[in-house]
Protein backbone atom coordinates (compact mmCIF):
# COMPACT_ATOMS: atom_id res chain seq x y z
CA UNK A 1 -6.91 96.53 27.76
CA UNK A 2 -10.94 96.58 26.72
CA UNK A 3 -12.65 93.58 25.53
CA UNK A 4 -13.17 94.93 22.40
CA UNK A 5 -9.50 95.69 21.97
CA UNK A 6 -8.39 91.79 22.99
CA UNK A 7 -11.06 90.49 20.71
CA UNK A 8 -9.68 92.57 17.63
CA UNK A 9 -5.84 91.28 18.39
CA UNK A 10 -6.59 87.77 18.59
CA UNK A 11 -8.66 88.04 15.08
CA UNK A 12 -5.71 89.80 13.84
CA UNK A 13 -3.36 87.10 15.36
CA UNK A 14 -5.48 84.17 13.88
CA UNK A 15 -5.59 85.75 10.64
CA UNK A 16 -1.91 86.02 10.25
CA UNK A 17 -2.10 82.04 11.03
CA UNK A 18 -4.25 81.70 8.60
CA UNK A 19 -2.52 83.46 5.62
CA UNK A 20 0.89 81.26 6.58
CA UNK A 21 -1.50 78.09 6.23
CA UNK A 22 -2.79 78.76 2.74
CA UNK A 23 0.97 80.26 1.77
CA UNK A 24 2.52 77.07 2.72
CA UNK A 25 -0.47 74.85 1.16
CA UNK A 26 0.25 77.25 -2.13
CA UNK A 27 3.68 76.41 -2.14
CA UNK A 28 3.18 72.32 -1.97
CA UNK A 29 0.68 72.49 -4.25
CA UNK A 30 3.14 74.52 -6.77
CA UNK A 31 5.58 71.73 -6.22
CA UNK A 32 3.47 69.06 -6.96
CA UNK A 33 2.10 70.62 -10.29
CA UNK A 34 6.11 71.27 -11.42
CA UNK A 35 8.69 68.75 -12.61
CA UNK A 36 11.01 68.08 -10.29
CA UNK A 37 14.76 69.15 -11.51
CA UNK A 38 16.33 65.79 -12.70
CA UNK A 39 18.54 64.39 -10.36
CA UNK A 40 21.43 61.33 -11.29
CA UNK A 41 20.04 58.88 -12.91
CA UNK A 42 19.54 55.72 -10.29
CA UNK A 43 16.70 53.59 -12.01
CA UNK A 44 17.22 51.17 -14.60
CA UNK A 45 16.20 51.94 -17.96
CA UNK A 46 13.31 49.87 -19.46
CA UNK A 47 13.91 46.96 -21.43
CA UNK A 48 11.97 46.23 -24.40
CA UNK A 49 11.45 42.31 -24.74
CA UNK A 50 10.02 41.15 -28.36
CA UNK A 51 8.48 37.55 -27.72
CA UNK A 52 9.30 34.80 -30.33
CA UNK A 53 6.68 33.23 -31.96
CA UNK A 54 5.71 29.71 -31.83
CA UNK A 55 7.64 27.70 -34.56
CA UNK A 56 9.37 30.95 -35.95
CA UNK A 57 12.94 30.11 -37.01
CA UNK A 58 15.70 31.27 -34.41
CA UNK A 59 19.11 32.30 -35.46
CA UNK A 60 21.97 29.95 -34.73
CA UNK A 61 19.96 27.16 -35.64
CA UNK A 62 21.70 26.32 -39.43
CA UNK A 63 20.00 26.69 -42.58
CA UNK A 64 17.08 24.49 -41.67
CA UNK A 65 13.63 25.32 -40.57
CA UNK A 66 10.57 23.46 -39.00
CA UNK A 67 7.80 22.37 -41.20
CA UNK A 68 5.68 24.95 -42.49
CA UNK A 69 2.48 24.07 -41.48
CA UNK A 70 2.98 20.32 -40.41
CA UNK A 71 3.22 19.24 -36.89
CA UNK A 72 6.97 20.42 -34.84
CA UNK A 73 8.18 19.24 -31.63
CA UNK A 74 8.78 21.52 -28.94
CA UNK A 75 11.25 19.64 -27.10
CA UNK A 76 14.69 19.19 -29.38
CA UNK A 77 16.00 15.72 -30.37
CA UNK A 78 19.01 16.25 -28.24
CA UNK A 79 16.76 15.56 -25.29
CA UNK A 80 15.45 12.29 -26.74
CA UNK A 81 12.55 13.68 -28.58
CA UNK A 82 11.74 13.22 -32.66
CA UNK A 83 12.05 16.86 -34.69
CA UNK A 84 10.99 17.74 -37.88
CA UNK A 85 12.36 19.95 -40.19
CA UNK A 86 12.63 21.34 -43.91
CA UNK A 87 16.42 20.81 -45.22
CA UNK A 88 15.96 22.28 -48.39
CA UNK A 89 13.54 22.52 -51.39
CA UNK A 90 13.26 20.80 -54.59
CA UNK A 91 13.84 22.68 -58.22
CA UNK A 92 9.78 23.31 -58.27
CA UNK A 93 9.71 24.27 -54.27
CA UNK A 94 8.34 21.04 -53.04
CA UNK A 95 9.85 20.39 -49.39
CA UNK A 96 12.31 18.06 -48.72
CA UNK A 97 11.79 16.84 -44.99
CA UNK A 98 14.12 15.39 -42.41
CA UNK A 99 13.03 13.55 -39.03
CA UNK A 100 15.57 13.43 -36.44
CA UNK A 101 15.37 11.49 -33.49
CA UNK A 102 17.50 11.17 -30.59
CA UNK A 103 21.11 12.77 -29.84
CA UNK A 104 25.09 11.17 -29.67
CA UNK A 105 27.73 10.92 -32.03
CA UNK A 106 26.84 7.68 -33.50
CA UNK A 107 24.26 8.71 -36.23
CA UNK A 108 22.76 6.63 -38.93
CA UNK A 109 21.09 8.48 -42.30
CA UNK A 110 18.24 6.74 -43.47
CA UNK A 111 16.86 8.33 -47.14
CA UNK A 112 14.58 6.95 -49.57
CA UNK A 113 13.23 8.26 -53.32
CA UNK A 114 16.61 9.94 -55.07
CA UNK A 115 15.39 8.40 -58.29
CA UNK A 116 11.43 9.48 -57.99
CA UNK A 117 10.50 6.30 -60.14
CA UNK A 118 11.85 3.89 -56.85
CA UNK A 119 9.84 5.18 -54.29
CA UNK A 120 8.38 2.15 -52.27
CA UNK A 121 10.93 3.15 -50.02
CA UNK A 122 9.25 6.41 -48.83
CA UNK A 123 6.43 4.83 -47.14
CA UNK A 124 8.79 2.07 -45.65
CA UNK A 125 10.62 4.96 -43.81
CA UNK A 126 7.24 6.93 -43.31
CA UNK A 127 6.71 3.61 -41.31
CA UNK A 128 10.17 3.45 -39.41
CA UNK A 129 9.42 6.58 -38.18
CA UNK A 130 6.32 6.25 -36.80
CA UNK A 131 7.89 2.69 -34.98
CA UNK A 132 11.00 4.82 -33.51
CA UNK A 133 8.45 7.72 -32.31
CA UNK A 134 6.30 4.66 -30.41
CA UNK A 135 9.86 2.93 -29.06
CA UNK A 136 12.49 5.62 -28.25
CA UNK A 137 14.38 3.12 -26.22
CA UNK A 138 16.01 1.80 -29.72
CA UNK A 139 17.74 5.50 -30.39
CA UNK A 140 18.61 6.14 -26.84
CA UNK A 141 22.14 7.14 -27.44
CA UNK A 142 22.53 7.89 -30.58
CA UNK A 143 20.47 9.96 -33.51
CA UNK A 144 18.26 9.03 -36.29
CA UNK A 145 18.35 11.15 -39.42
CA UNK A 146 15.06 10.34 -41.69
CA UNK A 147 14.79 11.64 -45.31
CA UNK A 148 11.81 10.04 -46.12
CA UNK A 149 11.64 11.45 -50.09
CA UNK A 150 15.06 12.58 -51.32
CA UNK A 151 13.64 13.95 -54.93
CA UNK A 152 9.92 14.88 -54.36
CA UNK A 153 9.59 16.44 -58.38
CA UNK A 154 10.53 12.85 -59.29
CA UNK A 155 8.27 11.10 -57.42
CA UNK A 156 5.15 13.26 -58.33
CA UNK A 157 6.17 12.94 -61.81
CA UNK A 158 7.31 9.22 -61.83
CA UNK A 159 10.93 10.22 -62.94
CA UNK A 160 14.36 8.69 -62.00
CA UNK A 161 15.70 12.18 -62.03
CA UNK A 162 14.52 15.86 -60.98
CA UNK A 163 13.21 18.49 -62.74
CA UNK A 164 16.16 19.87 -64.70
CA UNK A 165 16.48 15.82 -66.03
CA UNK A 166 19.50 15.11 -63.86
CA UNK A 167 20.42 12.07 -61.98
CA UNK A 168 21.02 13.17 -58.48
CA UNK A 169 22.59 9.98 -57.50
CA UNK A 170 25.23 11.30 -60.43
CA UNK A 171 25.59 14.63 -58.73
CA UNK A 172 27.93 14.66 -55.99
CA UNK A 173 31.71 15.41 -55.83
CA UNK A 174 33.03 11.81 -55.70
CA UNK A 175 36.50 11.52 -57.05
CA UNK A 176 34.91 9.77 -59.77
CA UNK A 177 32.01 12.48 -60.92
CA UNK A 178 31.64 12.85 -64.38
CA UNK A 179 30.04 16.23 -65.58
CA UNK A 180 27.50 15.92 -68.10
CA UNK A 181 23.56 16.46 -69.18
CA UNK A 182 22.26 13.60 -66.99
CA UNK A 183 24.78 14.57 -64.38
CA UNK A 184 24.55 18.23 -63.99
CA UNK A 185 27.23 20.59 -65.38
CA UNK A 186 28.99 20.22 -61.67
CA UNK A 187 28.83 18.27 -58.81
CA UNK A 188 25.95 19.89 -56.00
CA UNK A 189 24.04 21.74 -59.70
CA UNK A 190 21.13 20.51 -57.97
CA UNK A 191 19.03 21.63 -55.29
CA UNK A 192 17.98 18.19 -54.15
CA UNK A 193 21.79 17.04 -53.86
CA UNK A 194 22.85 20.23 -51.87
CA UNK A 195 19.87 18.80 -49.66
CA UNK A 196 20.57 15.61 -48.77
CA UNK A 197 25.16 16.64 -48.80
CA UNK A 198 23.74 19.60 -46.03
CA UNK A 199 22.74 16.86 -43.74
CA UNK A 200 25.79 14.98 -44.13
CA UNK A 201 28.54 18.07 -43.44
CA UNK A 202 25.95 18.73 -40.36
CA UNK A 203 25.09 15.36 -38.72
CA UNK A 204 28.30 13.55 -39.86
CA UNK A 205 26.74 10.23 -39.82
CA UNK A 206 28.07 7.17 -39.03
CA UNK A 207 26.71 4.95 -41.67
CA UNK A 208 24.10 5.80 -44.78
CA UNK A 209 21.30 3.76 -46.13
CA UNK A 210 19.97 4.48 -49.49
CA UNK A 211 16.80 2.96 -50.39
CA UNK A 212 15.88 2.14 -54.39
CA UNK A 213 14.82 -0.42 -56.53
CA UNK A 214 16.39 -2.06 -59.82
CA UNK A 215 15.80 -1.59 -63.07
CA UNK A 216 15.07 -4.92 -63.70
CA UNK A 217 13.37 -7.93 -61.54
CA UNK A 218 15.07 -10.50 -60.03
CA UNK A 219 18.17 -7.93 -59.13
CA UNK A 220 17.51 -6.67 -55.84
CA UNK A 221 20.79 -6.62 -53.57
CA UNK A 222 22.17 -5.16 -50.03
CA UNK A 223 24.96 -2.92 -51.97
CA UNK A 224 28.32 -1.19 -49.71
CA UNK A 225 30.38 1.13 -50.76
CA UNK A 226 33.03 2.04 -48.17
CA UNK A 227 33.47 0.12 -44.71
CA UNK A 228 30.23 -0.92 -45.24
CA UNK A 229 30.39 -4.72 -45.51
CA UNK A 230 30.25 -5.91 -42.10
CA UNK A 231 26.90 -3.24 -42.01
CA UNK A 232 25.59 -4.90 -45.05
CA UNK A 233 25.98 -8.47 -43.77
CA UNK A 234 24.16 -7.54 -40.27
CA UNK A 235 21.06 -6.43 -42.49
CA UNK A 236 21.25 -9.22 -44.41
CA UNK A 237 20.14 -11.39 -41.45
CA UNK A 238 17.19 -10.21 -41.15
CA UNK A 239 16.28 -10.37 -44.90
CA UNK A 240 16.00 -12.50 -47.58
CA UNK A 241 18.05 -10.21 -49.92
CA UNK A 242 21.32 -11.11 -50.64
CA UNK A 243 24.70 -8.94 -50.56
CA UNK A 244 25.99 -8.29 -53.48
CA UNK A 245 28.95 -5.61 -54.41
CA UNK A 246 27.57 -3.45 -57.48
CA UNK A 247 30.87 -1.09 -57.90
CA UNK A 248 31.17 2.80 -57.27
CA UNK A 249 28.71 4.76 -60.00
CA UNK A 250 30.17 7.96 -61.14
CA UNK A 251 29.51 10.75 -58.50
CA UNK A 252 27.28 8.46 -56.77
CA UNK A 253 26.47 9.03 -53.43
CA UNK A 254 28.00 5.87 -52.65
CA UNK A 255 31.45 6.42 -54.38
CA UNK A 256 31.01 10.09 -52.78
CA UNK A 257 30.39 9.22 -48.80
CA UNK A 258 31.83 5.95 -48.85
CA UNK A 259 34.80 6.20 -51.23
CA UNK A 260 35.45 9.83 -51.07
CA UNK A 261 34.38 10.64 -47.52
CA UNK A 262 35.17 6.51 -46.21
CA UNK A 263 31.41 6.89 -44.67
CA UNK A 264 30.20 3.26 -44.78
CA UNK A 265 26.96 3.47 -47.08
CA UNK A 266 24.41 1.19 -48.04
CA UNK A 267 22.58 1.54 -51.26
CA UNK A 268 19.54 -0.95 -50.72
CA UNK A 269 18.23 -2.29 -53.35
CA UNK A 270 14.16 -3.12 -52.40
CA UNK A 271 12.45 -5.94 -55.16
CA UNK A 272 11.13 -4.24 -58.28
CA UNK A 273 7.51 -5.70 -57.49
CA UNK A 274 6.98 -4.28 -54.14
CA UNK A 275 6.21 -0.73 -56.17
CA UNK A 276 2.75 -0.35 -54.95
CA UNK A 277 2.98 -2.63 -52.17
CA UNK A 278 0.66 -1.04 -48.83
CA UNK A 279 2.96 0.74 -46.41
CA UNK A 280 2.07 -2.20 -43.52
CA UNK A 281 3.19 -4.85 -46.04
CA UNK A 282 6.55 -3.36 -46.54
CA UNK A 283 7.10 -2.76 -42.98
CA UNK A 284 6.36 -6.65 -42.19
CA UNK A 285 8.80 -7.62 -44.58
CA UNK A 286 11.62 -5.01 -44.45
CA UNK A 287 11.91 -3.37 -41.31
CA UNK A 288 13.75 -5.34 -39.47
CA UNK A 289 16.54 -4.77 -42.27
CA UNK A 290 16.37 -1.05 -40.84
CA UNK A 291 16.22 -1.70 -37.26
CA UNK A 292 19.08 -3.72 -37.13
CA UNK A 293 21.09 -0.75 -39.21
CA UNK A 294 20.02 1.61 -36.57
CA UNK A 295 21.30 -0.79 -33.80
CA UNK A 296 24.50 -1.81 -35.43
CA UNK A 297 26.34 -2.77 -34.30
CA UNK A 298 24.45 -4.05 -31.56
CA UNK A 299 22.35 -7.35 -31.95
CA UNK A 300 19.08 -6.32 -32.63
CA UNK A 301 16.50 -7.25 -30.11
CA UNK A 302 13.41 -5.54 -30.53
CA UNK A 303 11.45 -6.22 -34.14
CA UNK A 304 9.19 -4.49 -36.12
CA UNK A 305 6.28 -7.19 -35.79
CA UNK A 306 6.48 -6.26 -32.31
């Protein structure tokens, strides 16, 4: 064999290379630029989260809500922590507001303002909350239901009853309720009452205070309706007001949760004149009254001047 004839087959033999290169390069590329034929399924398919917002009502929770746009509490009161919440809403849409502090099964119900012309007790809880929220150590072990203002229309309008005219403190299904014009056509007709019964059937309280004030000076009283006397007796040490029985009112919430339901219930009966009296003022005077309901029935040990 020539030169020239072992030159030519070795350009023919590295040409052939050549052409398998670029057919196998052709052939990767193809693959790459194709689908692939699906195969069994071995990944997970994605999951699409949605992220609550903060403060938006969660399911499960019951037919209450937080605040809108006043201050909530991330941390629940079962965990020892205050909570604020919207229980219902009056006949013109004003909110009625609950505080709840603390967790257990023994639960007092503090509510002021049912009759909107009596409302000196709305700051005086106003001010027992913001004493429990500074000393958690007196709820520890049990829960604190607040209801500052029961009947909010009332109160901005300076009227014993709602909107609709009704007594509220006539509308509940007591044995004893009477259906009428100032008490609704049923028992619950109002909005307010379904309010302030919704905490009951869910917190199942213990004992009940109800704060007003008489219709006429000089007849302030610690009233009881149900077991409620030995209750009514530990407030009175720590207050100059005297017990004093008044008898179950037609569906009253005292002949409802203490007769009807045998919830012992207070219906406290502040001094006509302290209407108007600064929030401090009532505090000094009546909050040990509250404390020692809270701690019944415990001896109470820590005061409100303190």
């Amino acid at each position: 064999m020539n030169l020239n004839s072992e030159t030519t087959g070795m350009m023919t033999r590295r040409t052939g290379r050549l052409a398998a290169i670029s057919m196998v390069s052709l052939g990767l590329l193809s693959a790459a630029c194709v689908d692939p034929t699906p195969g069994p399924n071995t990944t997970k398919p994605q999951q699409t989260r949605t992220r609550a917002r903060m403060g938006q009502h969660q399911p499960g929770m019951g037919s209450m809500r937080p605040v809108d746009g006043a201050r909530t509490y991330a941390i629940s009161p079962s965990m020892g922590r205050p909570m604020r919440e919207v229980v219902g809403r009056s006949l013109q849409g004003r909110p009625i507001e609950a505080r709840v502090f603390g967790s257990g099964n023994d639960c007092i119900f503090i509510l002021a303002t049912i009759h909107g012309d009596e409302d000196a007790g709305t700051p005086l809880v106003e001010q027992l909350a913001d004493y429990l929220e500074r000393n958690p150590n007196l709820y520890m072990g049990r829960r604190v239901v607040l209801m500052p203002n029961a009947n909010p229309d009332g109160m901005a309008a300076q009227t014993r009853t709602n909107g609709n005219g009704v007594d509220l403190n006539r509308n509940y299904p007591a044995d004893n309720f009477k259906a009428s014009d100032r008490h609704g056509d049923t028992a619950l007709s109002e909005p307010e009452s379904i309010a302030i019964h919704d905490v009951i059937e869910r917190y199942h309280p213990s004992r009940i205070v109800s704060i007003h004030q008489p219709l006429r000076y000089g007849s302030e009283c610690i009233d009881h309706d149900g077991p409620a006397k030995p209750l009514a007796e530990a407030m009175s040490n720590h207050t100059d007001i005297p017990v004093r029985r008044i008898g179950s009112r037609p569906g009253s919430l005292g002949s409802y949760a203490g007769v009807t339901l045998g919830i012992p219930i207070i219906t406290l009966e502040l001094p006509k004149e302290v209407k108007g009296w600064d929030a401090s003022r009532l505090w000094t005077s009546y909050g040990d009254m509250l404390l020692a309901a809270i701690r019944y029935p415990e001896t109470l040990t820590v005061f409100a001047g303190q």
